[in-house]
PDB file of N, CA and C in Angstrom:
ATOM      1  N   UNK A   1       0.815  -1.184   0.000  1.00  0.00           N
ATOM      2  CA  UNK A   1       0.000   0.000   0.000  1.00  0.00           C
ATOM      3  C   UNK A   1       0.869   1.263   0.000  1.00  0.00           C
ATOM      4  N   UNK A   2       2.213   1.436   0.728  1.00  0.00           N
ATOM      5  CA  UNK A   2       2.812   2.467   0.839  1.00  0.00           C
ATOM      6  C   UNK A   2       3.707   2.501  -0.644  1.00  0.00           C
ATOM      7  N   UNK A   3       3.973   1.516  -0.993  1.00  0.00           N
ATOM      8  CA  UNK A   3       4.572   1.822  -2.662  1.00  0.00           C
ATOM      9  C   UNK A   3       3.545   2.442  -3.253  1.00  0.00           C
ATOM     10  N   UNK A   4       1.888   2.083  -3.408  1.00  0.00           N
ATOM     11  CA  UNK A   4       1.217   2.823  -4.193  1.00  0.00           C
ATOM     12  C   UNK A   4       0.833   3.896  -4.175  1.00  0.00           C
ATOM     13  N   UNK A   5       1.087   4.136  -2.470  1.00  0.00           N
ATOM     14  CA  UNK A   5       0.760   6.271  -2.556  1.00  0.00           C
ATOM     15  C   UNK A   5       2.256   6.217  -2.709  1.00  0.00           C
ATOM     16  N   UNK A   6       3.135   5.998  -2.655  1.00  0.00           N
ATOM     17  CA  UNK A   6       4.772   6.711  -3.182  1.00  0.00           C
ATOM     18  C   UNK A   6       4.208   6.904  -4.941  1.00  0.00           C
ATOM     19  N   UNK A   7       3.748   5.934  -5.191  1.00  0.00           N
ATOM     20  CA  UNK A   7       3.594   5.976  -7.245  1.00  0.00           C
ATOM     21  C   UNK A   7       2.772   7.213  -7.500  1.00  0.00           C
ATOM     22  N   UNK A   8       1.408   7.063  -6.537  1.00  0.00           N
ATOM     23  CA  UNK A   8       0.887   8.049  -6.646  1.00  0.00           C
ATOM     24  C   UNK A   8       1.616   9.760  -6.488  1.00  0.00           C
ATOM     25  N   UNK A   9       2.065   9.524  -5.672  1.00  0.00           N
ATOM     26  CA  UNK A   9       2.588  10.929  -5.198  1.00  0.00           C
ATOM     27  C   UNK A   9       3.957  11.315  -6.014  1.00  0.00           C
ATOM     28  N   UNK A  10       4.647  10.624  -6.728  1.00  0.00           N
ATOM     29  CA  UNK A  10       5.288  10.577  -7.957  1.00  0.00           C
ATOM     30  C   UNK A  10       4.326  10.816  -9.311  1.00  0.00           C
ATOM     31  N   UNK A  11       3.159   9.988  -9.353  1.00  0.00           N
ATOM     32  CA  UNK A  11       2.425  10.727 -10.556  1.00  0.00           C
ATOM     33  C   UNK A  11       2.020  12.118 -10.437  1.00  0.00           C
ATOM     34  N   UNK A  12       1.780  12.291  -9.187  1.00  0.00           N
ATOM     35  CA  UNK A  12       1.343  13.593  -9.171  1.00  0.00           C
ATOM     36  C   UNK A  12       2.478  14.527  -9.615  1.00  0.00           C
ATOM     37  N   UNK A  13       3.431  14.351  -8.976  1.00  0.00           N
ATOM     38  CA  UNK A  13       4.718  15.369  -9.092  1.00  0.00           C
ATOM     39  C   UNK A  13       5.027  15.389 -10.261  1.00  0.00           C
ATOM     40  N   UNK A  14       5.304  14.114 -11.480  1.00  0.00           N
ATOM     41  CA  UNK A  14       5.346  14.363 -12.593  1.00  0.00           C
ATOM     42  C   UNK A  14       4.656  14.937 -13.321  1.00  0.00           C
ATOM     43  N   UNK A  15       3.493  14.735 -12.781  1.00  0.00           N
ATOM     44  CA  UNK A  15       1.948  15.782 -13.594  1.00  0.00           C
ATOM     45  C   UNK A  15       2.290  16.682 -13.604  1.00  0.00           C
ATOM     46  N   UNK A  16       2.206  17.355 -12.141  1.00  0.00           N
ATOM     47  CA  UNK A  16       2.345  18.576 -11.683  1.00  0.00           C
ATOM     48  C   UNK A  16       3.049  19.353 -12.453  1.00  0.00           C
ATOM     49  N   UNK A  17       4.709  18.796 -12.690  1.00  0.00           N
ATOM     50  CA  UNK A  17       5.800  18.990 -13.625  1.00  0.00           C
ATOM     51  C   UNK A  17       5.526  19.059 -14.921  1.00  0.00           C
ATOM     52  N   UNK A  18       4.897  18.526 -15.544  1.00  0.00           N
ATOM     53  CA  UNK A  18       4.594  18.470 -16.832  1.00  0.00           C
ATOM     54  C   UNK A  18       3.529  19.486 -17.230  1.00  0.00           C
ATOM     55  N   UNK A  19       2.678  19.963 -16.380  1.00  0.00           N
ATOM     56  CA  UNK A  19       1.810  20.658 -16.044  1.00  0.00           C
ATOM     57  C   UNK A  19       2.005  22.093 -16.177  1.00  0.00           C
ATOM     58  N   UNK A  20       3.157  22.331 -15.316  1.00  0.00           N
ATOM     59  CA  UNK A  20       3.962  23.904 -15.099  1.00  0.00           C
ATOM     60  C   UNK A  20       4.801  23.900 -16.534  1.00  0.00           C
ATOM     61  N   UNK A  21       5.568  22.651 -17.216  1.00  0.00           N
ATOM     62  CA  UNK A  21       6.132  22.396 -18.178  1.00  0.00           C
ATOM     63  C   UNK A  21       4.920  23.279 -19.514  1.00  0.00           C
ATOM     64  N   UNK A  22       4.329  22.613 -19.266  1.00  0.00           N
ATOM     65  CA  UNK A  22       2.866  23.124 -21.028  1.00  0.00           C
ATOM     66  C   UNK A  22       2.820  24.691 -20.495  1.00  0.00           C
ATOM     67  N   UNK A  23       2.124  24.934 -19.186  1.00  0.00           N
ATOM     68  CA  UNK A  23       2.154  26.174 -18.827  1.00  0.00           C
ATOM     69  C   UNK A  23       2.650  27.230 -19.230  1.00  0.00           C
ATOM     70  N   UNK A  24       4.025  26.901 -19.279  1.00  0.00           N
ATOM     71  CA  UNK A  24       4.953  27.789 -19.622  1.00  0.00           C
ATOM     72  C   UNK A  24       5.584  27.805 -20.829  1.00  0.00           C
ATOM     73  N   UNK A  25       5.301  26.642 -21.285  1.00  0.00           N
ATOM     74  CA  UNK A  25       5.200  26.647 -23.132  1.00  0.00           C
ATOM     75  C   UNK A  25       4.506  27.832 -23.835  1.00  0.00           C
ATOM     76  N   UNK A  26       3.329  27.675 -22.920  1.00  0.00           N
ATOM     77  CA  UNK A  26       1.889  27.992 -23.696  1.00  0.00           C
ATOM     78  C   UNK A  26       2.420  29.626 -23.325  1.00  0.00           C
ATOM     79  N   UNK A  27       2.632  29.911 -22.523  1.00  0.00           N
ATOM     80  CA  UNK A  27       2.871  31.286 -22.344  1.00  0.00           C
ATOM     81  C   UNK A  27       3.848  31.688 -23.133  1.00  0.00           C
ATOM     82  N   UNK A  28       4.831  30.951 -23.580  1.00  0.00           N
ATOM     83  CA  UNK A  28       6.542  32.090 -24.028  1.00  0.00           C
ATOM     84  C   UNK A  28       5.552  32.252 -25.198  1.00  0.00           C
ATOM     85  N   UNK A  29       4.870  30.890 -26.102  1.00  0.00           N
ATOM     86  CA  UNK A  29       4.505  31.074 -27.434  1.00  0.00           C
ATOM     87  C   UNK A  29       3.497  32.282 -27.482  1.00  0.00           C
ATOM     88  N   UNK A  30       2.466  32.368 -26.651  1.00  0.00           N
ATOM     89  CA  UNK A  30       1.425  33.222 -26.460  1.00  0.00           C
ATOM     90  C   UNK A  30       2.059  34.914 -26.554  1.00  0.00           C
ATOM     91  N   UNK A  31       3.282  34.720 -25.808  1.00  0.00           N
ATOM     92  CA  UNK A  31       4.272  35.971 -25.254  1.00  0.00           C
ATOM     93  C   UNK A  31       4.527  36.506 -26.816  1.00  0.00           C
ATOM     94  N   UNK A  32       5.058  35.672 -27.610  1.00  0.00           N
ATOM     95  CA  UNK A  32       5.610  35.244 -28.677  1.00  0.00           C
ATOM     96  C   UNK A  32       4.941  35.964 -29.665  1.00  0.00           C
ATOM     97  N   UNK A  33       4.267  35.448 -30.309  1.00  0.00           N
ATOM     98  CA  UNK A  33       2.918  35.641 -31.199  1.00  0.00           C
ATOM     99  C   UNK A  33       2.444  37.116 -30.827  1.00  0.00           C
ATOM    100  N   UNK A  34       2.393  37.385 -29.831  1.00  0.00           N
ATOM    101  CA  UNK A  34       1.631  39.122 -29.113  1.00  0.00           C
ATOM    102  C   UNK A  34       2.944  39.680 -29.618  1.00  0.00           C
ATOM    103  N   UNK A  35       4.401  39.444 -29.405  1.00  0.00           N
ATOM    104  CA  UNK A  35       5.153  39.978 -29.869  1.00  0.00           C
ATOM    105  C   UNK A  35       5.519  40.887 -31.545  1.00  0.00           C
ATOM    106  N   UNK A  36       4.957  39.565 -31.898  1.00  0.00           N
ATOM    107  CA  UNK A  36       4.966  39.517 -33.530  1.00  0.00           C
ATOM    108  C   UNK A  36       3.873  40.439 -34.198  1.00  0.00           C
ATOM    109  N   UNK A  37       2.700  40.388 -33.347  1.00  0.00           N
ATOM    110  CA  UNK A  37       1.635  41.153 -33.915  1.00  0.00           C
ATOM    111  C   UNK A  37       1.860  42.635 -33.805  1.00  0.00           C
ATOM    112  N   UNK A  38       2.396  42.994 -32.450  1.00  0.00           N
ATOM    113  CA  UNK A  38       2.268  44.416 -31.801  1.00  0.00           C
ATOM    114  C   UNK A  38       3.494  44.799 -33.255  1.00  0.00           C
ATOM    115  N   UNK A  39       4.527  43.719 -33.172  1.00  0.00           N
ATOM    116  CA  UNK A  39       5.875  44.388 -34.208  1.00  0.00           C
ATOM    117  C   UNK A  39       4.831  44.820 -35.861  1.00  0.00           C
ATOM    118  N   UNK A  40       3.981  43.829 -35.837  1.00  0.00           N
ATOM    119  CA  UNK A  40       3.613  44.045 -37.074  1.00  0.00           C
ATOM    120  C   UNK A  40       2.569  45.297 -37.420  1.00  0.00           C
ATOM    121  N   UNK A  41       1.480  45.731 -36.341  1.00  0.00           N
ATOM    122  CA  UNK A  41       0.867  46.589 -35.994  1.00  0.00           C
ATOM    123  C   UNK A  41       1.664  47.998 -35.970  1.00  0.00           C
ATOM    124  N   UNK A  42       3.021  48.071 -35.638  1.00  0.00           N
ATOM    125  CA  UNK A  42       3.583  49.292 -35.238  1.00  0.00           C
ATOM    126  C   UNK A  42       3.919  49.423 -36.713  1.00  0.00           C
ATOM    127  N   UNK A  43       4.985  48.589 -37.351  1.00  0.00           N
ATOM    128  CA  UNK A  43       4.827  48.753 -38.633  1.00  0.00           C
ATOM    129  C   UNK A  43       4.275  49.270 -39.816  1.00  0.00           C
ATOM    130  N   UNK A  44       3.073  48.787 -39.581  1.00  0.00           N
ATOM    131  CA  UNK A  44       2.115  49.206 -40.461  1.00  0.00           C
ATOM    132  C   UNK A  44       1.827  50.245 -40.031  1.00  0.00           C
ATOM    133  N   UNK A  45       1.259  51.046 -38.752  1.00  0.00           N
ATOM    134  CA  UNK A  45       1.037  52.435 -38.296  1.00  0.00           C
ATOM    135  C   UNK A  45       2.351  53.173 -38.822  1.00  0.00           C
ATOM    136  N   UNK A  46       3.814  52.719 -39.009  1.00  0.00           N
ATOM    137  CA  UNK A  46       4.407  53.808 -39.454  1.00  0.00           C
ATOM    138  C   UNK A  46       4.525  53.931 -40.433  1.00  0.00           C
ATOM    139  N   UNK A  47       4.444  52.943 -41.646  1.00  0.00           N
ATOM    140  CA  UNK A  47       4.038  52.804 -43.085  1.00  0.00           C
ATOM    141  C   UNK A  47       3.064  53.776 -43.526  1.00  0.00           C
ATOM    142  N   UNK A  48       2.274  53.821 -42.540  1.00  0.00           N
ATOM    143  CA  UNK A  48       0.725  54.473 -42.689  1.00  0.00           C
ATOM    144  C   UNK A  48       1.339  56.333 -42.671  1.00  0.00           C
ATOM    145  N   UNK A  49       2.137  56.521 -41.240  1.00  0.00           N
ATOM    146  CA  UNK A  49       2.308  57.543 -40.634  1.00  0.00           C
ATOM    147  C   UNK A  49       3.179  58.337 -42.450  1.00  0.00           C
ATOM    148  N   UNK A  50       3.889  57.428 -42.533  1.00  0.00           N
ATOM    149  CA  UNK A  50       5.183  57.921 -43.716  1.00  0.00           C
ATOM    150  C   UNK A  50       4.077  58.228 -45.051  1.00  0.00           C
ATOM    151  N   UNK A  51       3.023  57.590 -45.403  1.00  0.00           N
ATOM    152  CA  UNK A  51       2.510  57.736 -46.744  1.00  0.00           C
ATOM    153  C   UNK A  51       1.679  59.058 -46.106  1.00  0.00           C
ATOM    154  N   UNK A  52       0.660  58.914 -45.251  1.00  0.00           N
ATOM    155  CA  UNK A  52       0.027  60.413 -44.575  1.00  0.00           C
ATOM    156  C   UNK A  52       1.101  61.461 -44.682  1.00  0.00           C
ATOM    157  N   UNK A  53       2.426  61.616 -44.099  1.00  0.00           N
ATOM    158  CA  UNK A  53       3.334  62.841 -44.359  1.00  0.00           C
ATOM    159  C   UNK A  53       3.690  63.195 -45.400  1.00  0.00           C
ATOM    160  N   UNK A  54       4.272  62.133 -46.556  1.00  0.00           N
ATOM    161  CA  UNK A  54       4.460  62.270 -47.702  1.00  0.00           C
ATOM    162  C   UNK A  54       3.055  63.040 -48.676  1.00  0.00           C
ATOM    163  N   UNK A  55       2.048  62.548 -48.310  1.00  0.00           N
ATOM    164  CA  UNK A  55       0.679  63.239 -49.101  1.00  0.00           C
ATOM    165  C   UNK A  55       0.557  64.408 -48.900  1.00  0.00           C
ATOM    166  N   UNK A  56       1.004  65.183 -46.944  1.00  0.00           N
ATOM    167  CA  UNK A  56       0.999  66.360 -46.545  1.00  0.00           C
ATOM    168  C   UNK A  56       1.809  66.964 -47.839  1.00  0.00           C
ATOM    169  N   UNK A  57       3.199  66.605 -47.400  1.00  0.00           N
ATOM    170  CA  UNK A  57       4.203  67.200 -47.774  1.00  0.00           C
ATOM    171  C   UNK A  57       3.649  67.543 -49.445  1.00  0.00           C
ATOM    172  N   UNK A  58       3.107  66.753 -50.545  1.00  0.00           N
ATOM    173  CA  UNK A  58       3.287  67.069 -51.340  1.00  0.00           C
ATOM    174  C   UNK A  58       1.965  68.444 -51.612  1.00  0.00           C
ATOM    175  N   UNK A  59       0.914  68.092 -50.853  1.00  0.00           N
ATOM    176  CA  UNK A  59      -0.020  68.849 -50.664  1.00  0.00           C
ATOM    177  C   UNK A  59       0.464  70.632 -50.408  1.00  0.00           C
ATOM    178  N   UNK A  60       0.861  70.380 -49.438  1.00  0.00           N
ATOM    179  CA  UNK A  60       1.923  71.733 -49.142  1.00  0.00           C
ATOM    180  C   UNK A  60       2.842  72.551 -50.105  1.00  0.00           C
ATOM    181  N   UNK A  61       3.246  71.553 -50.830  1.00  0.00           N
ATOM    182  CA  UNK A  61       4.123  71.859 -52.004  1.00  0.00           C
ATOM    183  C   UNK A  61       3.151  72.727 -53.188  1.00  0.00           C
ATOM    184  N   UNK A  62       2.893  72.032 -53.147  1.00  0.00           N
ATOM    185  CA  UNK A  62       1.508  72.341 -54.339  1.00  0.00           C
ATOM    186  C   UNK A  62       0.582  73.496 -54.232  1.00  0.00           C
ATOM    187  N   UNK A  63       0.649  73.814 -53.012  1.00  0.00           N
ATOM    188  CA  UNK A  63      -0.052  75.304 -51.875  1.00  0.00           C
ATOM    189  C   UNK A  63       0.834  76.034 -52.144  1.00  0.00           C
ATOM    190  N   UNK A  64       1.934  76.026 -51.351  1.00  0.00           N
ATOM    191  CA  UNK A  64       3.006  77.223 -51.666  1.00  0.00           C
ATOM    192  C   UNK A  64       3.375  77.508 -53.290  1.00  0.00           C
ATOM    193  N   UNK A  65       3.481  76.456 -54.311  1.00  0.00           N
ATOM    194  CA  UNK A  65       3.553  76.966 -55.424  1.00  0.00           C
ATOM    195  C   UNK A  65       2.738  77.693 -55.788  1.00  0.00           C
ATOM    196  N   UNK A  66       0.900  77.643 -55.400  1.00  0.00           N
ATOM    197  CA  UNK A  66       0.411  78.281 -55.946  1.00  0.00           C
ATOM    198  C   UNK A  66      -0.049  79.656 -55.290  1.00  0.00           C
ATOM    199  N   UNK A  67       0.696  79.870 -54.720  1.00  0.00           N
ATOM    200  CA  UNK A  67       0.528  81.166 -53.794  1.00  0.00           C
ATOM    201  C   UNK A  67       1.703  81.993 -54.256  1.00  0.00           C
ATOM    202  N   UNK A  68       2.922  81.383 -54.629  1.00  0.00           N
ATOM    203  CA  UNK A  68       4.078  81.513 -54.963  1.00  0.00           C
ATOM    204  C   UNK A  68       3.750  82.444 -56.213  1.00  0.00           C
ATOM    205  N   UNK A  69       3.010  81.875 -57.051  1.00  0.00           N
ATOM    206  CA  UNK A  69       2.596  81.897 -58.804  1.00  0.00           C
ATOM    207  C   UNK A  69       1.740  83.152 -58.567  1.00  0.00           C
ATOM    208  N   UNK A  70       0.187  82.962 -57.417  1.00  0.00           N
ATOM    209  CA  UNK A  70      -0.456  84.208 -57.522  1.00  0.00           C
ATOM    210  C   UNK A  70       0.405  85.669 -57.024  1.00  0.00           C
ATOM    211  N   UNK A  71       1.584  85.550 -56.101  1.00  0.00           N
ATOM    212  CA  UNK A  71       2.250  86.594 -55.876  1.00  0.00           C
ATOM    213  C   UNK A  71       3.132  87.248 -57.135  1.00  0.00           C
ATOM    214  N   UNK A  72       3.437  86.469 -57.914  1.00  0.00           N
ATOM    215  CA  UNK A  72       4.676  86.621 -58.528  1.00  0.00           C
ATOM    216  C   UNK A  72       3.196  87.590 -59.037  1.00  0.00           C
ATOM    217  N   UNK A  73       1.727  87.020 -59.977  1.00  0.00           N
ATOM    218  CA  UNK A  73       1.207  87.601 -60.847  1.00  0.00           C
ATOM    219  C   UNK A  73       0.525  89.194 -60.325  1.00  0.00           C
ATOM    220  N   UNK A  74       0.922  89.044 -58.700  1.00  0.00           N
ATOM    221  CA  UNK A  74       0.359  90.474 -57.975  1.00  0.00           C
ATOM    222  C   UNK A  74       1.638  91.571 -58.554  1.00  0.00           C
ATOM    223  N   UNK A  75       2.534  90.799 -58.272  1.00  0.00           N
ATOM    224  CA  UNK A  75       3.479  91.993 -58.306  1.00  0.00           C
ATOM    225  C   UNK A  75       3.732  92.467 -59.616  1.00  0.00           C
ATOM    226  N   UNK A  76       3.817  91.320 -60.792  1.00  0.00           N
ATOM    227  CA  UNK A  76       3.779  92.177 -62.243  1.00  0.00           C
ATOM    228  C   UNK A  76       2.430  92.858 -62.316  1.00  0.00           C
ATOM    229  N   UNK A  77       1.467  92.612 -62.074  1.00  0.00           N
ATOM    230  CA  UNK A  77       0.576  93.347 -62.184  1.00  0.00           C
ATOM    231  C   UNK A  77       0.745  95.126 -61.875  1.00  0.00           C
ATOM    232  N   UNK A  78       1.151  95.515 -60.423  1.00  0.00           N
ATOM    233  CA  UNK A  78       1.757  96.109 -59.855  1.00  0.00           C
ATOM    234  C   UNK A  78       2.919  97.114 -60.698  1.00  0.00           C
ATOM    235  N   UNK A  79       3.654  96.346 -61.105  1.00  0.00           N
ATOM    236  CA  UNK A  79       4.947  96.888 -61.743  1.00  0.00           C
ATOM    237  C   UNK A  79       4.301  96.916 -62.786  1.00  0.00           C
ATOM    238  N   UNK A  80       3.819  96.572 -63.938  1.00  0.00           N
ATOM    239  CA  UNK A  80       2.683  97.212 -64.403  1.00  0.00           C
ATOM    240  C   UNK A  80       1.887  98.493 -64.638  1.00  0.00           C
ATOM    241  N   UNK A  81       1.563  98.526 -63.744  1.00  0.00           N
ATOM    242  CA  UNK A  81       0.442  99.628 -63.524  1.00  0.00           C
ATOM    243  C   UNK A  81       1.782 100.692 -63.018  1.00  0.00           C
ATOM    244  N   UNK A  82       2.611 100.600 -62.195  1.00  0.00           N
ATOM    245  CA  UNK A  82       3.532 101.778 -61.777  1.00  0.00           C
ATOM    246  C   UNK A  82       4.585 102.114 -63.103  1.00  0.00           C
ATOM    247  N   UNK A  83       4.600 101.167 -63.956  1.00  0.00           N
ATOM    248  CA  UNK A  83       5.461 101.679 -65.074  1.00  0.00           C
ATOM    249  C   UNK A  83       4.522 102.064 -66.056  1.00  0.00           C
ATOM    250  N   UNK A  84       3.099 101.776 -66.073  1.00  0.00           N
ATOM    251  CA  UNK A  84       2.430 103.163 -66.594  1.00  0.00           C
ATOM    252  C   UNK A  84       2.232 104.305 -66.211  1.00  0.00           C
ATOM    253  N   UNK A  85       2.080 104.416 -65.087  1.00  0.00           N
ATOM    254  CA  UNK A  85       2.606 105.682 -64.270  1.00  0.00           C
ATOM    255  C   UNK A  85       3.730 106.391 -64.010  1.00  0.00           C
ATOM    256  N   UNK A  86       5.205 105.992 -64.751  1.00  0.00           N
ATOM    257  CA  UNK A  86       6.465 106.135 -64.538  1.00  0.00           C
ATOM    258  C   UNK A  86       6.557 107.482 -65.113  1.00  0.00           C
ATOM    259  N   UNK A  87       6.049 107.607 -66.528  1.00  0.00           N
ATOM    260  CA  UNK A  87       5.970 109.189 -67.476  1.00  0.00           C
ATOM    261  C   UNK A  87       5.152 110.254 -67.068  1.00  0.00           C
ATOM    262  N   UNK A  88       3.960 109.737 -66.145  1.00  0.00           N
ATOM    263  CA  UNK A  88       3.562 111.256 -65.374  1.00  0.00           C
ATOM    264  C   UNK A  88       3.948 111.395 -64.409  1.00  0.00           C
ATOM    265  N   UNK A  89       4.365 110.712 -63.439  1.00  0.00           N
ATOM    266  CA  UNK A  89       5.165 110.883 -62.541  1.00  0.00           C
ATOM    267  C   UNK A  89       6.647 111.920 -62.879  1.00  0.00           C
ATOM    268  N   UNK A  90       7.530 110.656 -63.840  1.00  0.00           N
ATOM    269  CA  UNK A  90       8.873 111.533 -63.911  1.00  0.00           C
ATOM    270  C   UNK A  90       8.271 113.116 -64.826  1.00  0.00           C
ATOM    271  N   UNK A  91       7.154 113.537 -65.573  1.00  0.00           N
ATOM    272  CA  UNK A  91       6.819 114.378 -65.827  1.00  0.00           C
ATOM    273  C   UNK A  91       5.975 115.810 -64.540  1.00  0.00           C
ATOM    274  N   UNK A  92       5.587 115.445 -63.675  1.00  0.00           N
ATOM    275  CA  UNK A  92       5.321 115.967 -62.777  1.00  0.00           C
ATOM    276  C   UNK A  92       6.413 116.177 -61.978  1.00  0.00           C
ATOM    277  N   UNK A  93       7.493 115.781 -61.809  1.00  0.00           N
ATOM    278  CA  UNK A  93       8.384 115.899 -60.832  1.00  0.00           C
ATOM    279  C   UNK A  93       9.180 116.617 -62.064  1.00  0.00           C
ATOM    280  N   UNK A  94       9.428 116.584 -62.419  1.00  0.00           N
ATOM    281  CA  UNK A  94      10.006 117.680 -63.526  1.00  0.00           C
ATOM    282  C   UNK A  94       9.608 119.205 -63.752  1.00  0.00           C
ATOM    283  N   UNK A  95       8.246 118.843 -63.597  1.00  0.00           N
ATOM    284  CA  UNK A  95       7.488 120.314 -63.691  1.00  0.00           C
ATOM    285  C   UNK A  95       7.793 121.024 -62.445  1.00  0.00           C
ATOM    286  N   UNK A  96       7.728 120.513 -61.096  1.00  0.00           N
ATOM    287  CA  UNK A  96       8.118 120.445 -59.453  1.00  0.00           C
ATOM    288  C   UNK A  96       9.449 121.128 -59.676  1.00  0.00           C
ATOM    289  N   UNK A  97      10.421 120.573 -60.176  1.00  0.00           N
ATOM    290  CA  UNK A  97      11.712 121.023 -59.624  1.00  0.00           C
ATOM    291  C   UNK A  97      12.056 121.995 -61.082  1.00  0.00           C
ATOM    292  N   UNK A  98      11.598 122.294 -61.935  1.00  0.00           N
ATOM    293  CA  UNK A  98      12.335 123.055 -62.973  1.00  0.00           C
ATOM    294  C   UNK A  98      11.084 124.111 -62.594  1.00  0.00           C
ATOM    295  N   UNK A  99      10.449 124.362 -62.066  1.00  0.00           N
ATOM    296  CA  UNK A  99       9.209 125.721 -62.195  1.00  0.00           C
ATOM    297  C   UNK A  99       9.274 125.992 -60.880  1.00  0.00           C
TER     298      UNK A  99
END
């Protein structure tokens, strides 16, 4: 009778052992796998992050050129209109300082 609770109490311990053994299998792989996903998740959010900046960026580009373009067309406009005005002007200031 005392050999069979010793067997017993050896099965148990091996259980037990084998038990904490899967346990902790099951966890590194579990650990594992969460690892792989979060790596793959961050990834893709910065894939994501890089094509969103790049779209800014070109967006922006494309703004300032055309603000760039309407200034340039303010100021000939401008220079323009003051170099039609250049001959009564330098004619009035002529009249000013010679009379």
């Amino acid at each position: 009778m005392l050999e069979e609770i010793k067997a017993a109490e050896e099965a148990a311990t091996t259980s037990k052992h084998e038990a904490n053994l899967t346990a902790r299998n099951m966890l590194r792989e579990t650990e594992d796998e969460a690892a792989k996903t979060a790596e793959a998740m961050l990834t893709a959010a910065r894939k994501a992050a890089k094509e969103k900046i790049a779209a800014a960026e070109a967006q922006s580009k494309i703004k300032a050129r055309a603000l760039v373009d309407e200034r340039a067309r303010s100021d000939r406009a401008q220079a323009q209109v003051a170099r039609e005005k250049l001959a009564a002007a330098v004619a009035y200031i002529v009249e000013k300082v010679v009379v």
